[in-house]
N, C-alpha and C. Protein backbone atom coordinates (compact mmCIF):
# COMPACT_ATOMS: atom_id res chain seq x y z
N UNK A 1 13.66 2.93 5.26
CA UNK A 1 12.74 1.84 5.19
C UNK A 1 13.35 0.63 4.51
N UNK A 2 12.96 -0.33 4.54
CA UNK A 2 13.25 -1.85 4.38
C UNK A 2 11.64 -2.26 3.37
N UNK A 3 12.02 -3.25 2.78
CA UNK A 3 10.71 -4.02 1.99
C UNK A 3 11.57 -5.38 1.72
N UNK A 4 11.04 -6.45 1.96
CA UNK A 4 11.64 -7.34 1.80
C UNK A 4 10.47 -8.47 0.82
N UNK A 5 10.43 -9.41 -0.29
CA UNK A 5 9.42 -10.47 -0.86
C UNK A 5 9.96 -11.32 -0.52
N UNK A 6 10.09 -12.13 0.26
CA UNK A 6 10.93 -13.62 0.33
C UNK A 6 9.96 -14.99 -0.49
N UNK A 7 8.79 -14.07 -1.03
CA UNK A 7 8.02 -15.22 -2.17
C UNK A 7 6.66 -14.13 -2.50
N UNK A 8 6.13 -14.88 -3.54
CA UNK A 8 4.98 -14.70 -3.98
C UNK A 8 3.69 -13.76 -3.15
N UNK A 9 3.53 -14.55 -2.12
CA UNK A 9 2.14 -14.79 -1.59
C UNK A 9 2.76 -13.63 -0.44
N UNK A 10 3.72 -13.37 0.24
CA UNK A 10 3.65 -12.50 1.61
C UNK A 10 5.08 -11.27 1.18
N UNK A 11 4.52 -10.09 1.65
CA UNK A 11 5.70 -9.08 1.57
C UNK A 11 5.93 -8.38 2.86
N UNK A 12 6.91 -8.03 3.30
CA UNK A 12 7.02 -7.34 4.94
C UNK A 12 7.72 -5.92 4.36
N UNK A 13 7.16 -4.86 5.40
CA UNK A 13 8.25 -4.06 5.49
C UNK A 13 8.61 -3.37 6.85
N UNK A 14 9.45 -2.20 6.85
CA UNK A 14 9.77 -1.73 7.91
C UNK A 14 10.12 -0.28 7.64
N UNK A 15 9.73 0.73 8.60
CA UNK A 15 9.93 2.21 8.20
C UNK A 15 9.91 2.61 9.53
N UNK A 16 11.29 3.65 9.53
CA UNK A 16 11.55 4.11 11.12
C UNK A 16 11.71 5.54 10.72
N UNK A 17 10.62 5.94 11.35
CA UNK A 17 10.34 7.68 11.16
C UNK A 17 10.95 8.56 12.48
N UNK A 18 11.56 9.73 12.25
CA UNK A 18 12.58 10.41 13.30
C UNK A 18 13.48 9.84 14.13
N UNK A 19 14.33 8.77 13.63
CA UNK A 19 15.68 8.27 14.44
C UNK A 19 16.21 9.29 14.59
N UNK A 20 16.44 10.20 13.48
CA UNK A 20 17.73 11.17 14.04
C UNK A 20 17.29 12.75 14.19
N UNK A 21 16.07 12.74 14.90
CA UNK A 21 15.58 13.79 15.14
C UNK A 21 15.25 14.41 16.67
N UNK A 22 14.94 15.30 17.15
CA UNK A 22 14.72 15.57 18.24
C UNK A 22 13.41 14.88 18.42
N UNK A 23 13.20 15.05 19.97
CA UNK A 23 11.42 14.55 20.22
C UNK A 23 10.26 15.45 20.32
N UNK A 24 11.07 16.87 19.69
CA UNK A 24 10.27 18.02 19.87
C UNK A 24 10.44 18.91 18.80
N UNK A 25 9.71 19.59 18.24
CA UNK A 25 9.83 20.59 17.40
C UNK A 25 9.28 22.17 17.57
N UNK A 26 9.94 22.77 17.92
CA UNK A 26 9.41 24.31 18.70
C UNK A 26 9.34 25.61 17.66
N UNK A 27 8.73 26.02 17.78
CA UNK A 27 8.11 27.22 17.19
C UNK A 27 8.46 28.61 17.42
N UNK A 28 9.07 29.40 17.01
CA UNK A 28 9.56 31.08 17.48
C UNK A 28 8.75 31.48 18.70
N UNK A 29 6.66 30.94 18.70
CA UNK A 29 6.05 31.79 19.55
C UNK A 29 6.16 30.87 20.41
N UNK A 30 6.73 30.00 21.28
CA UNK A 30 6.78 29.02 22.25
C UNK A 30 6.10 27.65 21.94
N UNK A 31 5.35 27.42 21.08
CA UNK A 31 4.69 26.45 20.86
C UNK A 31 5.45 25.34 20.25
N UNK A 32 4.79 24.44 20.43
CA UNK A 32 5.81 22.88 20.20
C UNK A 32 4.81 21.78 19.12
N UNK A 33 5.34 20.87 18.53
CA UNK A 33 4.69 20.02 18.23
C UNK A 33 5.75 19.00 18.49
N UNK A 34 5.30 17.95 19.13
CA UNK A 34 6.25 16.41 19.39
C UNK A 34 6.23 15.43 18.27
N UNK A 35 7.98 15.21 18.05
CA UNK A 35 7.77 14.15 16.76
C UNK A 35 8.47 12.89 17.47
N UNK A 36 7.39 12.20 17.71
CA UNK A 36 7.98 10.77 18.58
C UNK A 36 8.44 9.70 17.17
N UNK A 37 9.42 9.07 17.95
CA UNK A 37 10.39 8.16 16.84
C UNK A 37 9.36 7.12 16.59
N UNK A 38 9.31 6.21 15.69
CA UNK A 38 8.25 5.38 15.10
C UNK A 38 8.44 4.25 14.43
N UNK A 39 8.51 3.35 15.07
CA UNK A 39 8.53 1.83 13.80
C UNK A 39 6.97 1.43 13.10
N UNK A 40 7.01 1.21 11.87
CA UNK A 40 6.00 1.13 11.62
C UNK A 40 6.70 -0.17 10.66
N UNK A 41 5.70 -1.41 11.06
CA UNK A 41 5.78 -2.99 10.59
C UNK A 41 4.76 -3.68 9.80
N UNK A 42 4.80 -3.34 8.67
CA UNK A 42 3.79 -4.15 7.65
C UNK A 42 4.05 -4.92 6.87
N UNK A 43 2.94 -5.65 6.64
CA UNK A 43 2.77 -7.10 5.78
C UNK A 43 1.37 -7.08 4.52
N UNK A 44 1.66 -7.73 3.19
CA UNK A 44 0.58 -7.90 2.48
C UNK A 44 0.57 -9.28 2.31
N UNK A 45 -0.45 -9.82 2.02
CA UNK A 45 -0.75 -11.11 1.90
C UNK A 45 -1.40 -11.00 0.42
N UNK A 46 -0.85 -12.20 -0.37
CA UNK A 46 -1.70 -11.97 -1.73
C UNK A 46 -2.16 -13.15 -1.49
N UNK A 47 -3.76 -12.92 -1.57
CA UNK A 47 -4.93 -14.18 -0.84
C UNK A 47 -5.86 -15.14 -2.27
N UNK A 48 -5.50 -14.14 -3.67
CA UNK A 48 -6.04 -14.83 -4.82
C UNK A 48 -5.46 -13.81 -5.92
N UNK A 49 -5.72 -14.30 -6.71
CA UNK A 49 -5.22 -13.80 -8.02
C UNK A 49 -4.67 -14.77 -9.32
N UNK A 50 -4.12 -14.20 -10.67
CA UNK A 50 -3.61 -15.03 -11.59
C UNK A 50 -2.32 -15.06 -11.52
N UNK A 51 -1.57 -13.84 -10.69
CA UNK A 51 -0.43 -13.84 -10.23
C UNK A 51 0.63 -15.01 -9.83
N UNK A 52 1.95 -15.11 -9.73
CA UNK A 52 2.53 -15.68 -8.91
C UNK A 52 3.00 -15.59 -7.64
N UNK A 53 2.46 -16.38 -6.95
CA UNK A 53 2.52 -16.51 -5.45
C UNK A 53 0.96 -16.61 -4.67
N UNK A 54 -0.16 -16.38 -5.73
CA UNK A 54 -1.27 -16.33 -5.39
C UNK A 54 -1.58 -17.25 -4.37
N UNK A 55 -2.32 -16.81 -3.53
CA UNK A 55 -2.57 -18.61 -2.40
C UNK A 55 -3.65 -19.74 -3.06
N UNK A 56 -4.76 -18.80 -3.79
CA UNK A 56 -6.03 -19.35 -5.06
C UNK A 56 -6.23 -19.00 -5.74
N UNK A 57 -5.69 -19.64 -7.00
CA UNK A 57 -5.72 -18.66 -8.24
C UNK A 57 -7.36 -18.51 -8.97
N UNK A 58 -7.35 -17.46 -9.10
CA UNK A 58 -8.77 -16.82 -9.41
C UNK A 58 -8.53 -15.29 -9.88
N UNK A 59 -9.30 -15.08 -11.04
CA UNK A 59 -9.65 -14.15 -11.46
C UNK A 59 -9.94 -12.88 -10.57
N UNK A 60 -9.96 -13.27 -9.42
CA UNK A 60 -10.37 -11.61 -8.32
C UNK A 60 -9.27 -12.25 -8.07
N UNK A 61 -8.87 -10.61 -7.69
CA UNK A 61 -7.28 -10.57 -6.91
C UNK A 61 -7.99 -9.82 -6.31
N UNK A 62 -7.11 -10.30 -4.47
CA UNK A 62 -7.52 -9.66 -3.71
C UNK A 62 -6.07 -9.98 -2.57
N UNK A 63 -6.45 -9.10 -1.73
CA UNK A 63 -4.64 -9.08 -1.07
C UNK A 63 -5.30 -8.30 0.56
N UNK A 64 -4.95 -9.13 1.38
CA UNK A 64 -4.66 -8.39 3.17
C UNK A 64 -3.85 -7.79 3.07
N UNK A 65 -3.85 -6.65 4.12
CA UNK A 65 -3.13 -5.80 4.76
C UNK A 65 -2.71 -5.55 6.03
N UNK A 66 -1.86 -5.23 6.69
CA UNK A 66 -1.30 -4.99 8.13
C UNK A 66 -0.45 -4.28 8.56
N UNK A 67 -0.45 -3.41 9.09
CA UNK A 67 0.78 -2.76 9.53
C UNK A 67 0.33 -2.41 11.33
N UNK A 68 1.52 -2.43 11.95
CA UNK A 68 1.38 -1.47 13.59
C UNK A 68 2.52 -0.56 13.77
N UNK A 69 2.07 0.58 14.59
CA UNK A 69 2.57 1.39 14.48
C UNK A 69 3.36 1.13 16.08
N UNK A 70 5.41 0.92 16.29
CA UNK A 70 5.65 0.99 17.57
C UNK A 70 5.82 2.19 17.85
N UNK A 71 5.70 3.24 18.94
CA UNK A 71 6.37 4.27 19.41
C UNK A 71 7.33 3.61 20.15
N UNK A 72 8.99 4.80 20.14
CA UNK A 72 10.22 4.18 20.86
C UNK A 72 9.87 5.11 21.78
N UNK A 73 9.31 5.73 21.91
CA UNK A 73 9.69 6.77 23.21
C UNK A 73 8.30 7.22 23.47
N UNK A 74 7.60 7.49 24.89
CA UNK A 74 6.79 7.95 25.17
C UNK A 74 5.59 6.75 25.56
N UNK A 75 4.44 6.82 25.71
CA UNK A 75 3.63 5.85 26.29
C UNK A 75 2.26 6.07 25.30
N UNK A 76 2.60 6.16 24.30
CA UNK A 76 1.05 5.85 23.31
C UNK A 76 0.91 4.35 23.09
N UNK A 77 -0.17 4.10 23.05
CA UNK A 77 -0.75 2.32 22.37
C UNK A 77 -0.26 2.12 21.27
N UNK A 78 0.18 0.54 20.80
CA UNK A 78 0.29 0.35 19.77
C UNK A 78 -0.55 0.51 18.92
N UNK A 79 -0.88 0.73 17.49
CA UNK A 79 -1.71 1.07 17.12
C UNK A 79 -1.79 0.30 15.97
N UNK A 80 -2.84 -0.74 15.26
CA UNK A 80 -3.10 -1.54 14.51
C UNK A 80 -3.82 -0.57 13.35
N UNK A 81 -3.73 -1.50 12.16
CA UNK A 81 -4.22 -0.91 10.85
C UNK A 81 -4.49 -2.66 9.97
N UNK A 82 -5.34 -2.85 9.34
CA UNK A 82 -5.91 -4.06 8.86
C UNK A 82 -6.66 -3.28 7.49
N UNK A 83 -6.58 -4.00 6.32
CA UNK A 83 -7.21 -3.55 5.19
C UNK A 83 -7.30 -4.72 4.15
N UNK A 84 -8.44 -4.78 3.43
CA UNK A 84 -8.89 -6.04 2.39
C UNK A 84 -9.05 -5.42 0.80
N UNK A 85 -8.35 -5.60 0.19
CA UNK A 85 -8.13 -4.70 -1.43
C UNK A 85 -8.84 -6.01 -2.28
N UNK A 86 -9.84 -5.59 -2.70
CA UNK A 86 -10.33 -6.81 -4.19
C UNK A 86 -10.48 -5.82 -5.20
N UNK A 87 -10.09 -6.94 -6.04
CA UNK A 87 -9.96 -6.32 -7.34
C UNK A 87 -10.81 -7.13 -8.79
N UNK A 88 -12.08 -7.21 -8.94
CA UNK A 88 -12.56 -8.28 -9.61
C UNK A 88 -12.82 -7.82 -11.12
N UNK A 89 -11.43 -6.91 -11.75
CA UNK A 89 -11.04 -6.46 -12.74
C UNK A 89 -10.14 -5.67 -13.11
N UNK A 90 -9.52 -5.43 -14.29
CA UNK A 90 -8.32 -4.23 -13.92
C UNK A 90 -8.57 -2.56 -13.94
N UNK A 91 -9.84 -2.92 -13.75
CA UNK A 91 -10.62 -1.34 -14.17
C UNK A 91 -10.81 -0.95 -12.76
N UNK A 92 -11.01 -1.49 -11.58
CA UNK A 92 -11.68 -1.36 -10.46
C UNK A 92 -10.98 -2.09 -8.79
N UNK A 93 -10.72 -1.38 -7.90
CA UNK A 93 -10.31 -1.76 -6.97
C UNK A 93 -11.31 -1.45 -6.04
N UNK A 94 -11.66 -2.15 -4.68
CA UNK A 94 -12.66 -1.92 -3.56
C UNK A 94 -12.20 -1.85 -2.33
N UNK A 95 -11.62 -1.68 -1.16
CA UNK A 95 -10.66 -1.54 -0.02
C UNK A 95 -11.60 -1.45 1.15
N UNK A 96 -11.56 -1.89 2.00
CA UNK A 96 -12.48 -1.85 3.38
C UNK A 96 -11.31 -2.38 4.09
N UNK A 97 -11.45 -1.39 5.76
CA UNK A 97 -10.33 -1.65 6.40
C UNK A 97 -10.64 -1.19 8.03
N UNK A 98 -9.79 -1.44 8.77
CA UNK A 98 -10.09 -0.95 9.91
C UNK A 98 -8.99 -0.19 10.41
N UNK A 99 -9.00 1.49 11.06
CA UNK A 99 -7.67 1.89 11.93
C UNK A 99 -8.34 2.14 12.75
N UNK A 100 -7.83 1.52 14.16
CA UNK A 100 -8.00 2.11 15.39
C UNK A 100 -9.12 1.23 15.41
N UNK A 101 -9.81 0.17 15.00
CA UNK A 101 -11.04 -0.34 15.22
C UNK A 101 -12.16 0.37 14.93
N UNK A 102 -11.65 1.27 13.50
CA UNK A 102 -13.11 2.14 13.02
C UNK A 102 -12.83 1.85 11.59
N UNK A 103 -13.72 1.71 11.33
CA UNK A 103 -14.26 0.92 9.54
C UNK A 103 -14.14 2.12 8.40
N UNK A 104 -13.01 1.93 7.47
CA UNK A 104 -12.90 2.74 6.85
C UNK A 104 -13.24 2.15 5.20
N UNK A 105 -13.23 2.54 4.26
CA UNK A 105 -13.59 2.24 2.58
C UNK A 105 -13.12 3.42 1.64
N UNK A 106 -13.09 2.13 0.51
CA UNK A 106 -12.21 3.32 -0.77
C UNK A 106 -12.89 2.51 -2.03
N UNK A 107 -12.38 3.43 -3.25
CA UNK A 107 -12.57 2.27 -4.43
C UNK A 107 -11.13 3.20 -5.36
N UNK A 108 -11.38 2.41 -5.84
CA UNK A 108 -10.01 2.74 -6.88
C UNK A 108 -10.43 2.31 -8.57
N UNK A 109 -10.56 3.89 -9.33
CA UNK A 109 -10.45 3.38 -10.69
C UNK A 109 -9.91 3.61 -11.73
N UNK A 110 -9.39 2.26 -12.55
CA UNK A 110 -7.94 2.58 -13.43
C UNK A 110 -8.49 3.05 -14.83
N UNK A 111 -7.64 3.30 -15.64
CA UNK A 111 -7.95 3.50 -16.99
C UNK A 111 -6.79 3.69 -17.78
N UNK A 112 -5.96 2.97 -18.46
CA UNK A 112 -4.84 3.48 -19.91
C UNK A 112 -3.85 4.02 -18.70
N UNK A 113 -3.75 3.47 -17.26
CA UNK A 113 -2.61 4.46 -16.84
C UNK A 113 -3.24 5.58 -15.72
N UNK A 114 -4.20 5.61 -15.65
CA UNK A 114 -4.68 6.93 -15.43
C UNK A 114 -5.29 6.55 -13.56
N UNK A 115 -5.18 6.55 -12.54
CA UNK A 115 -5.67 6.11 -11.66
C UNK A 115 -6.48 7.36 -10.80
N UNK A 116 -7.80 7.04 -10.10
CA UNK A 116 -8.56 7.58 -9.44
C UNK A 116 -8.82 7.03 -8.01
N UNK A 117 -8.30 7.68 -7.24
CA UNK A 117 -8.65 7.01 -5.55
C UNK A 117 -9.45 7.81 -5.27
N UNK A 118 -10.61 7.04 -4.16
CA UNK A 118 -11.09 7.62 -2.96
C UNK A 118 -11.28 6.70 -1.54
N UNK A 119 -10.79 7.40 -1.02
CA UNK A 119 -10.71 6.67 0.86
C UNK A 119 -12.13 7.90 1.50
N UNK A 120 -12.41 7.21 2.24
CA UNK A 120 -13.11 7.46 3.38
C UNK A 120 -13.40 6.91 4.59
N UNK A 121 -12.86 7.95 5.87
CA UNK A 121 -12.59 7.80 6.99
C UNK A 121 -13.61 8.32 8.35
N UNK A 122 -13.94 7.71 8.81
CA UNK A 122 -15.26 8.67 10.21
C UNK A 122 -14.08 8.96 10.85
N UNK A 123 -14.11 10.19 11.72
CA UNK A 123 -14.00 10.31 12.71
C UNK A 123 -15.23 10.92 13.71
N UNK A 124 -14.69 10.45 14.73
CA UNK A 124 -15.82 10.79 15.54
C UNK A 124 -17.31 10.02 15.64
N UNK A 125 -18.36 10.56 15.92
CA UNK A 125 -19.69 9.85 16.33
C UNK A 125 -20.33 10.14 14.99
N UNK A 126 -20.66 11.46 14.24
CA UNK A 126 -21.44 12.30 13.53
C UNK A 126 -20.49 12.48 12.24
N UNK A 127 -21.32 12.57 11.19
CA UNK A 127 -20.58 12.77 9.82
C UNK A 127 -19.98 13.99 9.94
N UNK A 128 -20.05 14.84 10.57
CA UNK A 128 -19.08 16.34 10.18
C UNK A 128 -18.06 15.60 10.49
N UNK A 129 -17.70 14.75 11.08
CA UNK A 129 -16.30 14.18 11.48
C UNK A 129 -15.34 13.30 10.81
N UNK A 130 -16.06 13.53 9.35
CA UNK A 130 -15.51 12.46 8.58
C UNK A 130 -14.84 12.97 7.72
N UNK A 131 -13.62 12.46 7.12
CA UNK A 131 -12.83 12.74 6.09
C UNK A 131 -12.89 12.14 4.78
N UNK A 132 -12.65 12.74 3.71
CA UNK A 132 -12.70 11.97 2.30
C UNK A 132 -11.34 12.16 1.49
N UNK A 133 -10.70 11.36 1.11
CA UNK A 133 -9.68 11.94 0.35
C UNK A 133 -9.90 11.34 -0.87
N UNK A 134 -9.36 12.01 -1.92
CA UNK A 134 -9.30 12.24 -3.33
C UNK A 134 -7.79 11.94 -3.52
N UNK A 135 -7.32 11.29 -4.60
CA UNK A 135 -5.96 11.02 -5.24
C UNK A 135 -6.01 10.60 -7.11
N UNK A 136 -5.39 11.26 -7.46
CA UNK A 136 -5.19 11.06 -9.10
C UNK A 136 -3.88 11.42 -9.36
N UNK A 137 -3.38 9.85 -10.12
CA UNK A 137 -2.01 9.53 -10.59
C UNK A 137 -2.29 9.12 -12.04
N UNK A 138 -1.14 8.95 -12.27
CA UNK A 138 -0.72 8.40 -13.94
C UNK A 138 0.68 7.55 -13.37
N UNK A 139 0.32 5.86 -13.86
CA UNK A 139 1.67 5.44 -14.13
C UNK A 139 1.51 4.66 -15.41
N UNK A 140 2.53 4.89 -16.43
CA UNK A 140 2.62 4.67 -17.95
C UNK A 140 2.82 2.98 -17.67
N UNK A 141 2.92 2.56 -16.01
CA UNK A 141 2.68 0.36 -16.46
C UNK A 141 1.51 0.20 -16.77
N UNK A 142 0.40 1.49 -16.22
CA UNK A 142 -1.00 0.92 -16.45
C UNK A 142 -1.16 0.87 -18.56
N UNK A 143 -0.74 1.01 -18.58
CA UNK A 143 -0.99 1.57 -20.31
C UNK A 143 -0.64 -0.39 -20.79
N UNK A 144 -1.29 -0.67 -22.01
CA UNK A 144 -0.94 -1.93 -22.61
C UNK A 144 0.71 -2.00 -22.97
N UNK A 145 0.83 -3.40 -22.78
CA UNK A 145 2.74 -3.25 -22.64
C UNK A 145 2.72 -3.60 -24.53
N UNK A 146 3.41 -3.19 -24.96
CA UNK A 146 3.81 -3.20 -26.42
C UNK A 146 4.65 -4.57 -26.83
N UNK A 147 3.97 -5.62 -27.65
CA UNK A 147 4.70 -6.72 -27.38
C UNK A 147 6.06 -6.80 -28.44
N UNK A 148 6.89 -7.43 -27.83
CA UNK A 148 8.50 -7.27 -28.82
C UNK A 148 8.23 -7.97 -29.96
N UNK A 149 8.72 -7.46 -30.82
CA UNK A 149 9.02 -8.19 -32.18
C UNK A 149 9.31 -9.60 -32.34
N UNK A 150 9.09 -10.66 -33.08
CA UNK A 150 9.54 -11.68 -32.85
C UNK A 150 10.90 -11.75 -33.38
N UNK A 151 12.14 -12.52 -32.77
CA UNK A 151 13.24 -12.52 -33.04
C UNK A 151 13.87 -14.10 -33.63
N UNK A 152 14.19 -13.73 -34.44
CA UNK A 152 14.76 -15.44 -34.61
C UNK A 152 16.17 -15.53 -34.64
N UNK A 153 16.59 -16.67 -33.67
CA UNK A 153 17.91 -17.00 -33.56
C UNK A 153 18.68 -18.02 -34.47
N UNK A 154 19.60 -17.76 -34.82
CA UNK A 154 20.49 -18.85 -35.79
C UNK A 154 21.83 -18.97 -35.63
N UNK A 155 21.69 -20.49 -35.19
CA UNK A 155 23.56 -20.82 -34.57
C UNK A 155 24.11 -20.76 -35.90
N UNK A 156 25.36 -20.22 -35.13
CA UNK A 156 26.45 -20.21 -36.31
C UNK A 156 27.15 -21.53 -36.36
N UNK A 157 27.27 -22.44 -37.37
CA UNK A 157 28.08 -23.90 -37.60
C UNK A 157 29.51 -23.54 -37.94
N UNK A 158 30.31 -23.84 -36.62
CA UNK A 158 32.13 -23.45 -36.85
C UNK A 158 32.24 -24.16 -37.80
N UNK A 159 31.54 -25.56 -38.40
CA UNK A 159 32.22 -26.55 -39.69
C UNK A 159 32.30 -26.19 -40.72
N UNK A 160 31.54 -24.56 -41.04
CA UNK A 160 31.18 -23.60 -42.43
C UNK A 160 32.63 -22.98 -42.59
């Protein structure tokens, strides 16, 4: 994969799944599952925030999403993914999105480091068809950054 920031406000990336793989994966009892090769092309947009690169700086940060999925081989549709992340604190994230042109939602909540996801996805017509996922991380940036000591500098005078 590739990630590139060429500024503030927009990030791209690029991820190519099974270049060097077969297009098939077979099983002792005859059975197969197909792993078709895959570009997958995304972009975030940072649309507000206190950040740098913000497009309006404001207290909600909030950021677009995009990615499509190419297949190199075989005849599936491209397949679009769109998502809207606000954040109108550092305690709390909100996500609404669309894959495939079906409306999906999450919230996200932080604490000292400590993070809590949930996504939820329909499939199908009827709620048995729906998925929920659960995620809990720890990253020690969420924690308060410890500020440095103050340092004082003093030129040395060669005329001493």
């Amino acid at each position: 994969g590739l990630r590139h920031t060429p500024n503030g406000f927009f990030t791209w990336g690029l991820v190519a799944q099974n270049l060097l793989s077969s297009s098939r994966l077979n099983y002792k009892n005859a059975a197969g599952d197909s792993l078709p090769t895959l570009l997958k092309l995304g972009a975030r947009f940072y649309l507000s925030g206190l950040g740098f690169g913000s497009r309006v700086a404001s207290p909600l940060e909030s950021n677009l999403y995009t990615d499509i999925d190419l297949q190199l081989q075989g005849n599936l549709p491209i397949a679009g993914h769109f998502g809207l992340e606000v954040s109108p604190n550092e305690f709390l994230d909100l996500r609404a999105g669309l894959d495939h042109n079906v409306p999906t939602g999450g919230v996200g909540l932080k604490f000292g480091g400590l993070c809590f996801n949930y996504a939820y996805h329909p499939y199908g017509e009827t709620s048995a068809g729906s998925a929920h996922y659960f995620s809990l991380n720890y990253d020690e940036r969420g924690r308060p950054v410890e500020e440095e000591p103050p340092t004082f500098y003093i030129a040395k005078n060669p005329r001493l």
